[in-house]
C-alpha atoms as a PDB file:
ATOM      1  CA  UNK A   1       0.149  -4.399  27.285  1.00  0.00           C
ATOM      2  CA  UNK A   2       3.885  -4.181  25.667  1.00  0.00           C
ATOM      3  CA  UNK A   3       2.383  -3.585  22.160  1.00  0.00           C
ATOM      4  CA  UNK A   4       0.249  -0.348  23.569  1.00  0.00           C
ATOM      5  CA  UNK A   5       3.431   0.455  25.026  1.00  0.00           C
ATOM      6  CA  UNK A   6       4.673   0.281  21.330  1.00  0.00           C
ATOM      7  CA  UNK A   7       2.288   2.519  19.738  1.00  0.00           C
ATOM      8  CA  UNK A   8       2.476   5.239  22.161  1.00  0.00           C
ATOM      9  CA  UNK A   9       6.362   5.284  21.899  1.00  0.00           C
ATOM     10  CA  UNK A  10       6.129   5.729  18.204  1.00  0.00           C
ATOM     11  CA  UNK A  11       7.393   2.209  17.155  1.00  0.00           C
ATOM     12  CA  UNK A  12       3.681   1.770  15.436  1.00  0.00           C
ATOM     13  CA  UNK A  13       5.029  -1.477  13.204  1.00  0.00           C
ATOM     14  CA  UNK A  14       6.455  -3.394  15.986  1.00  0.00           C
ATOM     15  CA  UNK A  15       2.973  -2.616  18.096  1.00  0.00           C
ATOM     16  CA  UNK A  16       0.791  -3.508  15.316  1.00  0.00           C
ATOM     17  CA  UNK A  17       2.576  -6.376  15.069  1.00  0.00           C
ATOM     18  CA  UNK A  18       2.685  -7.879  18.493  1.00  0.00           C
ATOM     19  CA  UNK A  19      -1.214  -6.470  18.871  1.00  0.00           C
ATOM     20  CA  UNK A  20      -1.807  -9.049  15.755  1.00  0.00           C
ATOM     21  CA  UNK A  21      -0.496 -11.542  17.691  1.00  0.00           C
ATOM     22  CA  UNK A  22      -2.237 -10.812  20.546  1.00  0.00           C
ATOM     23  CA  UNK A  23      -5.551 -10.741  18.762  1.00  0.00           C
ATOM     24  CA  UNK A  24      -5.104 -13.274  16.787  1.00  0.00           C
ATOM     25  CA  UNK A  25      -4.630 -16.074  20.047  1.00  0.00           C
ATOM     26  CA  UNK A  26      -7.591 -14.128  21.768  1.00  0.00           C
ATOM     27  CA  UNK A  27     -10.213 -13.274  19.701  1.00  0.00           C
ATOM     28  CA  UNK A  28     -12.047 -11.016  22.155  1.00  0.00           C
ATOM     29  CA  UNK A  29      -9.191  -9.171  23.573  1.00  0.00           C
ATOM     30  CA  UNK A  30      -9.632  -4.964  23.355  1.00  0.00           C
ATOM     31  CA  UNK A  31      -6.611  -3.843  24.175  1.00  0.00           C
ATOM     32  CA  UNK A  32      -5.281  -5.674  21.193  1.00  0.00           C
ATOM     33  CA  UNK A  33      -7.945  -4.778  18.952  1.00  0.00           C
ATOM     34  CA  UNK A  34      -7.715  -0.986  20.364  1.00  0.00           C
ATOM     35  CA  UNK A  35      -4.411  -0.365  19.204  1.00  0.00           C
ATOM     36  CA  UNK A  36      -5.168  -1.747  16.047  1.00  0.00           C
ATOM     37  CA  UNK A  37      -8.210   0.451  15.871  1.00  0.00           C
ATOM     38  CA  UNK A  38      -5.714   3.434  17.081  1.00  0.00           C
ATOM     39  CA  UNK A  39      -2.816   2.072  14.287  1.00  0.00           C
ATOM     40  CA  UNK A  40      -5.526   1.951  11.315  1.00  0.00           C
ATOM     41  CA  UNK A  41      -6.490   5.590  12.155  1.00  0.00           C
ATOM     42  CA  UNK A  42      -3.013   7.114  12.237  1.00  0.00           C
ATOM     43  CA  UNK A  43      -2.489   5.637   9.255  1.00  0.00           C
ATOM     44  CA  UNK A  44      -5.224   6.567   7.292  1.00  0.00           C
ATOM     45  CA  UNK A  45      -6.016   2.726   6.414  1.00  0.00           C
ATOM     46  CA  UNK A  46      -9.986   3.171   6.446  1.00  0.00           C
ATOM     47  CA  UNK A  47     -10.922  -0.473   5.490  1.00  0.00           C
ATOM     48  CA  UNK A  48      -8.535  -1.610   8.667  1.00  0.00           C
ATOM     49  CA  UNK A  49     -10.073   0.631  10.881  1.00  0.00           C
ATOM     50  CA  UNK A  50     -13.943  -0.291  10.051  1.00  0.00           C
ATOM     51  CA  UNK A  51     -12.406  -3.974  10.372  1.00  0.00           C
ATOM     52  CA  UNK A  52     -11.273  -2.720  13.912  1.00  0.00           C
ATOM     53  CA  UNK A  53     -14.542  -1.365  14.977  1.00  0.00           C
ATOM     54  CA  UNK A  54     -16.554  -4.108  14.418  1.00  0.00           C
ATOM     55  CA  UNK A  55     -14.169  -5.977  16.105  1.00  0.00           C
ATOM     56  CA  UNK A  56     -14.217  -3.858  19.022  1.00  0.00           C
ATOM     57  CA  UNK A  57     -17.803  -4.198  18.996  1.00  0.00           C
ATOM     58  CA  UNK A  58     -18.393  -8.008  18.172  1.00  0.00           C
ATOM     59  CA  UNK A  59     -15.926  -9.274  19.315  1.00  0.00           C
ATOM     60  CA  UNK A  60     -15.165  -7.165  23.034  1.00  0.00           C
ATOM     61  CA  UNK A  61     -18.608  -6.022  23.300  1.00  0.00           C
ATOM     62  CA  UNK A  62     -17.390  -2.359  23.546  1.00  0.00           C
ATOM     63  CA  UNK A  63     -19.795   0.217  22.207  1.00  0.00           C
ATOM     64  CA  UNK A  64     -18.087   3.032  20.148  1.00  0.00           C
ATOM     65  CA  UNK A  65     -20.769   5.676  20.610  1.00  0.00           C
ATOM     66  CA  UNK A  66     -20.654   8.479  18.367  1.00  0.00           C
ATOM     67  CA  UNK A  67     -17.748   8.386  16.286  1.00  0.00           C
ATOM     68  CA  UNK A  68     -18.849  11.513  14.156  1.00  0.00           C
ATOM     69  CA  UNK A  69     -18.256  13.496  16.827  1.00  0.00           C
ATOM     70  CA  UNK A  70     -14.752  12.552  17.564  1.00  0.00           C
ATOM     71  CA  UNK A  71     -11.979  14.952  16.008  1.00  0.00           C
ATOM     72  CA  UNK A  72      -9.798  11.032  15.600  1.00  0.00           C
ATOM     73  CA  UNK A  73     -12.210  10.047  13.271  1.00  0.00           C
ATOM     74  CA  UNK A  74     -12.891  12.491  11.086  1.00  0.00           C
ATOM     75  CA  UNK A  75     -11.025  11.342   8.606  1.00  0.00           C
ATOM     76  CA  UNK A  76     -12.660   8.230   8.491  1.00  0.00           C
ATOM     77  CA  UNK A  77     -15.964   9.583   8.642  1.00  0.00           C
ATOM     78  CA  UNK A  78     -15.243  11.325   4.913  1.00  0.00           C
ATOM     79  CA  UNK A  79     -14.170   8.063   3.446  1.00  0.00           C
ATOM     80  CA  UNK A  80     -16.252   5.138   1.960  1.00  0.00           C
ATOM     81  CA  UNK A  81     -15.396   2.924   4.162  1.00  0.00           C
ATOM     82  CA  UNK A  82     -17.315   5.315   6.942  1.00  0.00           C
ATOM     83  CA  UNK A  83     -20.826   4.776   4.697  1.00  0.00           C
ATOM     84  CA  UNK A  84     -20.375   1.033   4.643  1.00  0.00           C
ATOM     85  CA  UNK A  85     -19.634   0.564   8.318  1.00  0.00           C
ATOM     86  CA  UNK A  86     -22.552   2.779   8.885  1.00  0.00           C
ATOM     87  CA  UNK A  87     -25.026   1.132   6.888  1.00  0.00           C
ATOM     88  CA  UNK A  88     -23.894  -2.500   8.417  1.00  0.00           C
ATOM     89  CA  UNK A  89     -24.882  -1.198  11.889  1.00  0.00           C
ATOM     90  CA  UNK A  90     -28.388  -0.403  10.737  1.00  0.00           C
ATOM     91  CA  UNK A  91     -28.875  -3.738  10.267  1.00  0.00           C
END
């Protein structure tokens, strides 16, 4: 996928972007919504990456496992956005 391709050559905006795209015409696609997911962590955004997991795992069915235990997201883990996403899972 050309906007993975993106991401991992450092053009992050132009990735995102065509990733958007991508998800936006195919609701269920993971590549798309994995280099979102990858995107929101880089950049810190917390509330885009909890929207990104529960795409990944609503919408392509792909289970993230323990996130906690992953150096990526530890970050996210400290924030807010971590407790909410947690708490909607228990549910």
């Amino acid at each position: 996928m050309r906007a993975l391709a993106l991401n991992q050559g450092g053009k992050l905006e132009e990735g995102a972007k065509l990733a958007r795209q991508a998800a936006a015409a195919e609701k269920g696609l993971r590549a798309a919504h994995l280099v979102l997911l990858v995107d929101a962590l880089k950049r810190k955004d917390h509330a885009e990456t909890a929207v990104q997991m529960v795409a990944m795992e609503k919408d392509c069915a792909f289970p993230l496992g323990k996130i906690e235990e992953n150096p990526k997201y530890a970050e996210f883990v400290k924030s807010e956005e971590y407790k909410k996403w947690k708490e909607s899972r228990a549910k």
